[in-house]
Every structure is written in structure tokens, then in C-alpha cells.
C-alpha atoms as a PDB file:
ATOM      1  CA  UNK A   1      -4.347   0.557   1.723  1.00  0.00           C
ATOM      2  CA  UNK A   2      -2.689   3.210   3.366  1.00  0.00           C
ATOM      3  CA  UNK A   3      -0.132   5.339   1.334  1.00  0.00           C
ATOM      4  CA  UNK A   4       2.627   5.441   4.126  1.00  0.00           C
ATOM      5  CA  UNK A   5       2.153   1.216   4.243  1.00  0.00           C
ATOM      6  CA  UNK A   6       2.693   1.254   0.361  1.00  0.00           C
ATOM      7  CA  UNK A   7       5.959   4.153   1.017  1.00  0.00           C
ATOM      8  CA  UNK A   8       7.407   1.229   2.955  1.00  0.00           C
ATOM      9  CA  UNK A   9       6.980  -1.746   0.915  1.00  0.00           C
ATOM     10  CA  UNK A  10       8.455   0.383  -1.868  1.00  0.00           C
ATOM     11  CA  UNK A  11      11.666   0.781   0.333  1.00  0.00           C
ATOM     12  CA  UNK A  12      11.384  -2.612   1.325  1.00  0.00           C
ATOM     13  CA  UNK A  13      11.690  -3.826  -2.088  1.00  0.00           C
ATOM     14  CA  UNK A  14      14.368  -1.881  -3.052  1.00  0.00           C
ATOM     15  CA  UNK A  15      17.140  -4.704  -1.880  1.00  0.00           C
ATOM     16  CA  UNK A  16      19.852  -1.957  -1.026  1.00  0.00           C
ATOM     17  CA  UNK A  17      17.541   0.406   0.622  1.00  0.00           C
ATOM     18  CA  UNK A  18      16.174  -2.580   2.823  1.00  0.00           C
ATOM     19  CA  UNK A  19      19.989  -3.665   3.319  1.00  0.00           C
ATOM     20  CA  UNK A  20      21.164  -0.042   4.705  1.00  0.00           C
ATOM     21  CA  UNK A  21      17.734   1.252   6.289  1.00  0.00           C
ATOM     22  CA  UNK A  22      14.948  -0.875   6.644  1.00  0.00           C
ATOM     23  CA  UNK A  23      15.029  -4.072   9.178  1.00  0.00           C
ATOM     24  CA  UNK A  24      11.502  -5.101   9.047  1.00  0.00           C
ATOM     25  CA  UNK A  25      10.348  -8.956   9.872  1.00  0.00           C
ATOM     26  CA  UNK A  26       8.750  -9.878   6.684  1.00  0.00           C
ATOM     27  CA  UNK A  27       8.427 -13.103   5.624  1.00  0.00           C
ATOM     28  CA  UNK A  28       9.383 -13.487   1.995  1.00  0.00           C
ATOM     29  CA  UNK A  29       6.304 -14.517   0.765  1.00  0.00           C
ATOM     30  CA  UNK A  30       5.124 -10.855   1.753  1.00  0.00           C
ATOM     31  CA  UNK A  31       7.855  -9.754  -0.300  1.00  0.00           C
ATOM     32  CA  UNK A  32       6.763 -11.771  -3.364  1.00  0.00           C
ATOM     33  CA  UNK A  33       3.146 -11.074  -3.009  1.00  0.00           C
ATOM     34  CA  UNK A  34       3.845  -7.134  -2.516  1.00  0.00           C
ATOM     35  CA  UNK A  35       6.412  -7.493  -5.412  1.00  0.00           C
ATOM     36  CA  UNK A  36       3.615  -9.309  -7.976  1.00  0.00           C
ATOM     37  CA  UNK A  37       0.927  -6.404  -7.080  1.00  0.00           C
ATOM     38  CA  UNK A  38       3.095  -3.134  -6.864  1.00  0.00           C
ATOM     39  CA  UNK A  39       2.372  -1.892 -10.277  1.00  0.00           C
ATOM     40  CA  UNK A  40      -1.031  -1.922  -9.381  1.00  0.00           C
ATOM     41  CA  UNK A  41      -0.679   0.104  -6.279  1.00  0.00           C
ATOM     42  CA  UNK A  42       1.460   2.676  -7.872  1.00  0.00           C
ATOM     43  CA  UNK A  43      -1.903   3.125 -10.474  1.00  0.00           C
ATOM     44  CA  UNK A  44      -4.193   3.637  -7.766  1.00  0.00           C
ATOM     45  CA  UNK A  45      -5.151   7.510  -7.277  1.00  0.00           C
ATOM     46  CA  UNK A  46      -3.574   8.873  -4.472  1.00  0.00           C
ATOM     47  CA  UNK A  47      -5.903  11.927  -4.272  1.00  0.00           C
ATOM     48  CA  UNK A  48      -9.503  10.645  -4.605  1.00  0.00           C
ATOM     49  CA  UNK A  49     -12.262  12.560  -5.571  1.00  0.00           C
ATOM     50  CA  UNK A  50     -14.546  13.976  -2.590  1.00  0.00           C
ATOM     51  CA  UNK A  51     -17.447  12.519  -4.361  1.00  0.00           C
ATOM     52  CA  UNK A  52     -15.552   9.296  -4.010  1.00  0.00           C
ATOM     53  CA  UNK A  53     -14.821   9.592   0.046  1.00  0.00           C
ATOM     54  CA  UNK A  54     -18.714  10.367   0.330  1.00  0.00           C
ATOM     55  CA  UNK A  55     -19.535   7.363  -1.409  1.00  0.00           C
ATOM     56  CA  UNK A  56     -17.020   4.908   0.584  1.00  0.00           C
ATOM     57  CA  UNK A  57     -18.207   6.434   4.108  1.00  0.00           C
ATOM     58  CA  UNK A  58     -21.745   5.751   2.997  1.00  0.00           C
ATOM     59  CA  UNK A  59     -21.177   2.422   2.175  1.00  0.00           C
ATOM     60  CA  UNK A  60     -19.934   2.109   5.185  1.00  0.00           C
ATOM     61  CA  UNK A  61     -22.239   3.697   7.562  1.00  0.00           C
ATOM     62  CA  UNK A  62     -24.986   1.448   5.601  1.00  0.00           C
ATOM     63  CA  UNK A  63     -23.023  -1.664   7.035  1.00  0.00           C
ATOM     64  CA  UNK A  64     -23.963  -0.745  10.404  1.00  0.00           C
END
């Protein structure tokens, strides 16, 4: 998931901040769902280990 995409669910959670800044068409089952699995996301390393990108673009090129 892309850190920017998680930036905004974290504002769009906020109730206030989505009140005052954020007017985003999301259903409120996204809301709920993002809600239940944000304290996951905010565990998740944000700066990965290079050994860790190598390993993820081989995976992928071996899909091909």
C-alpha cells in the first residue's frame, strides 16, 4: 500500500480533519474497514530494507 494512500485515510479518519479538509467519496464501509486495520498499517516499516525491494521485484519478474 502506498504511504501517501495510508497519509489520507489517516486524515480521513480523523472526523474533524475530514469535516474541515478532506471531501472524499468514501463509502462508510471503507471507513470501517480502514478503521479495523489501521494499527496494522501504522506497524508496517516504512523504510524497507534493500535486500527486501530485491526480493519483491524478483518475485515479481518470476511472475512473468
Amino acid at each position: 500500500m502506498d504511504e501517501t494512500f495510508t497519509k489520507t485515510l489517516n486524515a480521513i479518519a480523523n472526523q474533524a480533519q475530514m469535516d474541515e479538509h478532506v471531501h472524499l467519496n468514501l463509502d462508510a464501509d471503507e471507513v470501517i474497514f480502514y478503521n479495523s486495520i489501521r494499527a496494522d498499517l501504522d506497524l508496517l516499516a516504512k523504510k524497507p530494507k534493500v535486500q527486501t525491494i530485491h526480493q519483491i521485484l524478483d518475485y515479481s519478474k518470476s511472475l512473468r
